[in-house]
N, C-alpha and C. Protein backbone atom coordinates (compact mmCIF):
# COMPACT_ATOMS: atom_id res chain seq x y z
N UNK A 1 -4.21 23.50 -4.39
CA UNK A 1 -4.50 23.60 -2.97
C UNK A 1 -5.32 22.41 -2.49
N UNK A 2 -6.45 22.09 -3.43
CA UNK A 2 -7.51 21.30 -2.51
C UNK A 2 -6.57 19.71 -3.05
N UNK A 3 -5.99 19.61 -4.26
CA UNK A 3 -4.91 18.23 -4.00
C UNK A 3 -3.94 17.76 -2.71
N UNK A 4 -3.03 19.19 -2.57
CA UNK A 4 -2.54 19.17 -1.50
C UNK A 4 -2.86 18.44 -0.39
N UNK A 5 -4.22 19.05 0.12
CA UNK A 5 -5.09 18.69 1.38
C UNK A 5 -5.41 17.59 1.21
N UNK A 6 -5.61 16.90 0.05
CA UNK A 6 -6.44 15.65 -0.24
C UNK A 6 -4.91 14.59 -0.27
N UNK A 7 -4.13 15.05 -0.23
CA UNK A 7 -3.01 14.24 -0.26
C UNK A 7 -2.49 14.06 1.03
N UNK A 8 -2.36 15.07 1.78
CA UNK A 8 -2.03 15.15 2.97
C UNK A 8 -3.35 14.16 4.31
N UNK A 9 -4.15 14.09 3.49
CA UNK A 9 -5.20 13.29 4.49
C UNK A 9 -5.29 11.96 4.31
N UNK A 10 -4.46 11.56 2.70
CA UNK A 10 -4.25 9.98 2.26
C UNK A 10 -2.96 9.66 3.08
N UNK A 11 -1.65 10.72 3.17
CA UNK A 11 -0.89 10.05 3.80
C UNK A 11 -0.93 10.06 5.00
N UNK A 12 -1.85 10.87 6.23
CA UNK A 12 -2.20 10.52 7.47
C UNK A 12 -2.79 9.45 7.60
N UNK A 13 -3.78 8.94 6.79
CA UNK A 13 -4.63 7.55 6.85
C UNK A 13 -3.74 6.65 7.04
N UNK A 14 -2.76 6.30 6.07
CA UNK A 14 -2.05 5.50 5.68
C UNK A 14 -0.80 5.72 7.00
N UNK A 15 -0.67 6.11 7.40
CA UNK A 15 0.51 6.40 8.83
C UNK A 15 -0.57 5.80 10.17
N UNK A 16 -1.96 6.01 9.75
CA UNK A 16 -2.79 5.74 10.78
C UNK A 16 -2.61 4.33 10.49
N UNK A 17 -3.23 3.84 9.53
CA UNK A 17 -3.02 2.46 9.28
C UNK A 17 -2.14 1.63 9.58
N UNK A 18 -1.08 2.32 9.29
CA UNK A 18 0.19 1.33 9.60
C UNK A 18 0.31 1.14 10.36
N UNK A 19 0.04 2.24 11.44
CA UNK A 19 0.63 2.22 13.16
C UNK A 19 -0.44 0.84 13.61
N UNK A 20 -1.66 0.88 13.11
CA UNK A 20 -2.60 -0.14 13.59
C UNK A 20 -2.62 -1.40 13.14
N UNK A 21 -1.81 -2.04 12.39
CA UNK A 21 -2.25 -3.15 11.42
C UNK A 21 -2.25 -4.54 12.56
N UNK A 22 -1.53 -4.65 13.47
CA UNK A 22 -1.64 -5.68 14.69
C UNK A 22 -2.74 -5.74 15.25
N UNK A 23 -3.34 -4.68 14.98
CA UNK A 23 -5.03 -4.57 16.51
C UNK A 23 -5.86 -4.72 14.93
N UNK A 24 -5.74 -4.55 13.52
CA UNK A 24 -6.78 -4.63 12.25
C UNK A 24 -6.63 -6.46 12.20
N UNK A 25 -5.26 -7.02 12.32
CA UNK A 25 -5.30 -8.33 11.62
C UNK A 25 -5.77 -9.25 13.24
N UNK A 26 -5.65 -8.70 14.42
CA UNK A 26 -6.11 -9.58 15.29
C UNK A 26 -7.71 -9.14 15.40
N UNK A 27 -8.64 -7.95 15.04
CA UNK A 27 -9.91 -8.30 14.80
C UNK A 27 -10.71 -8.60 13.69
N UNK A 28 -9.94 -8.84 12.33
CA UNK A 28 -10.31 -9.75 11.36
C UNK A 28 -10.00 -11.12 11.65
N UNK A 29 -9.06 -11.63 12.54
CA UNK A 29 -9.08 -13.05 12.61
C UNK A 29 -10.22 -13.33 13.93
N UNK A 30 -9.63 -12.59 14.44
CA UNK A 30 -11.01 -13.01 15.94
C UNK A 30 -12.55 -12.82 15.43
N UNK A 31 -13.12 -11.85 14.53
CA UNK A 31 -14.31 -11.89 13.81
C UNK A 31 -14.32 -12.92 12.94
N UNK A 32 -13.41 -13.45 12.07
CA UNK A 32 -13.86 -14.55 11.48
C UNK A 32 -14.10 -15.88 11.94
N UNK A 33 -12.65 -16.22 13.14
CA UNK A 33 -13.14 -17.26 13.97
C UNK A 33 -14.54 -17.41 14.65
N UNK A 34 -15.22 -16.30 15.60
CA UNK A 34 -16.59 -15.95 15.65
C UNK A 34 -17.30 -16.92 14.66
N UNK A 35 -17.30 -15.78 13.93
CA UNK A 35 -18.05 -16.14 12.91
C UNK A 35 -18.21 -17.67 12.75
N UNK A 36 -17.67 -18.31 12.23
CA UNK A 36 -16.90 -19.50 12.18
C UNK A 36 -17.75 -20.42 12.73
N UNK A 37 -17.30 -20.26 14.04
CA UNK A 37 -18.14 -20.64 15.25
C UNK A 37 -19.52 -20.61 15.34
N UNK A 38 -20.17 -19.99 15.07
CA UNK A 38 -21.52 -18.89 15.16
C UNK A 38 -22.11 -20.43 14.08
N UNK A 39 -21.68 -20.37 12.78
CA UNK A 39 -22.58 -21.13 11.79
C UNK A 39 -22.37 -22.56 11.54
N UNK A 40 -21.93 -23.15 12.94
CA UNK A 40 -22.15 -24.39 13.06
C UNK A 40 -23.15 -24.49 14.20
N UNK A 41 -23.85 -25.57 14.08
CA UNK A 41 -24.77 -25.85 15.40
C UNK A 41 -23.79 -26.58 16.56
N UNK A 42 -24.80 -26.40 17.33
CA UNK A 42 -23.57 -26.89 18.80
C UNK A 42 -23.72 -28.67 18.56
N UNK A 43 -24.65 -29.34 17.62
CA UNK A 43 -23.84 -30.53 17.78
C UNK A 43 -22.40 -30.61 16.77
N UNK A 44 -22.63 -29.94 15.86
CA UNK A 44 -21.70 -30.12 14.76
C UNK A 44 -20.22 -29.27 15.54
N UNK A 45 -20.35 -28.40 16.60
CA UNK A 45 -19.07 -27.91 17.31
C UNK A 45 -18.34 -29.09 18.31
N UNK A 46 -19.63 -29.97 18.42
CA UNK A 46 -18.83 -30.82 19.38
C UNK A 46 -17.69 -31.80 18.91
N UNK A 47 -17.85 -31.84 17.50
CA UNK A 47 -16.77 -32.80 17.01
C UNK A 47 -15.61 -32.00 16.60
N UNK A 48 -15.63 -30.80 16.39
CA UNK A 48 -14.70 -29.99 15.98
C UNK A 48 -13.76 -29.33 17.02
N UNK A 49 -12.12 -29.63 17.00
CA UNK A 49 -11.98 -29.08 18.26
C UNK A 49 -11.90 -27.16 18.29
N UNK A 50 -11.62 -26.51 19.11
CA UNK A 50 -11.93 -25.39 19.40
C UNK A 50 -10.50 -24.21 18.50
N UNK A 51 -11.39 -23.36 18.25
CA UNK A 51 -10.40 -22.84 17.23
C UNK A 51 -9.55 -21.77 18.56
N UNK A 52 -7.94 -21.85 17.87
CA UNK A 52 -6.82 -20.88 18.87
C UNK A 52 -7.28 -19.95 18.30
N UNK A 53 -7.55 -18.79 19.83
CA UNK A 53 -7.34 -17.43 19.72
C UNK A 53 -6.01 -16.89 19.00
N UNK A 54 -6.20 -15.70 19.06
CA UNK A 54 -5.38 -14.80 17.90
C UNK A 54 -3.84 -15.52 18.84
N UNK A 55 -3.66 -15.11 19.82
CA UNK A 55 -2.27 -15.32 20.61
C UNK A 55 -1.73 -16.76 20.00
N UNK A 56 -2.83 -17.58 20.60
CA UNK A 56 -2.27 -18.96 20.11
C UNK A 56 -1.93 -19.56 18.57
N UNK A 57 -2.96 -18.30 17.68
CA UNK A 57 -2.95 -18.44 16.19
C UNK A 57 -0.98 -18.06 16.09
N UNK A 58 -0.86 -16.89 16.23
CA UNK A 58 0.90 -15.70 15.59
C UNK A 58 2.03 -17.12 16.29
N UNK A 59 1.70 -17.49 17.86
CA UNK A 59 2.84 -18.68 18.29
C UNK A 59 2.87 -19.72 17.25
N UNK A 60 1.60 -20.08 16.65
CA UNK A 60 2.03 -21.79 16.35
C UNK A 60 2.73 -20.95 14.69
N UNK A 61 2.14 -20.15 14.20
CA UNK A 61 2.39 -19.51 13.14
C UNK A 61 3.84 -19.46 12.82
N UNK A 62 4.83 -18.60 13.82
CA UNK A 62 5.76 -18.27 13.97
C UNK A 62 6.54 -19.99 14.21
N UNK A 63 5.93 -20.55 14.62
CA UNK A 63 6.74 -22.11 14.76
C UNK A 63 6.38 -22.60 13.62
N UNK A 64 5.89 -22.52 12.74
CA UNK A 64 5.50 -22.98 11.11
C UNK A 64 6.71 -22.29 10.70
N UNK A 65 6.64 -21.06 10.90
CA UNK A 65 7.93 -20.36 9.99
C UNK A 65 9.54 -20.61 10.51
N UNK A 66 9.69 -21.24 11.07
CA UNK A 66 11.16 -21.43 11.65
C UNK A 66 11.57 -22.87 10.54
């Protein structure tokens, strides 16, 4: 019985998960870019140009893969 239940709540997770993985991998990339950002000082950002948001990240991505 209590496997059952414990099984049945791994494969809801995992249906949850899946349905979400577009909104999980665009706020692991947008938190790391942050981040990113965050631990340079603003002179050391000025030479660096500006990192693409998630949108602009999947376009150039998808033109890598063609």
């Amino acid at each position: 019985m209590i496997r059952s239940v414990i099984l049945l709540a791994v494969l809801g997770l995992l249906l949850l998960a899946g349905c979400s993985t577009d909104n999980l991998k665009h706020g692991l990339y947008e938190g790391f870019r942050v981040r990113n950002d965050l631990q340079s000082s603003p002179p050391e950002r000025g030479d660096k140009p500006v990192s693409p948001d998630y949108q602009e990240y999947e376009r150039l991505r998808k033109e890598q893969n063609r």
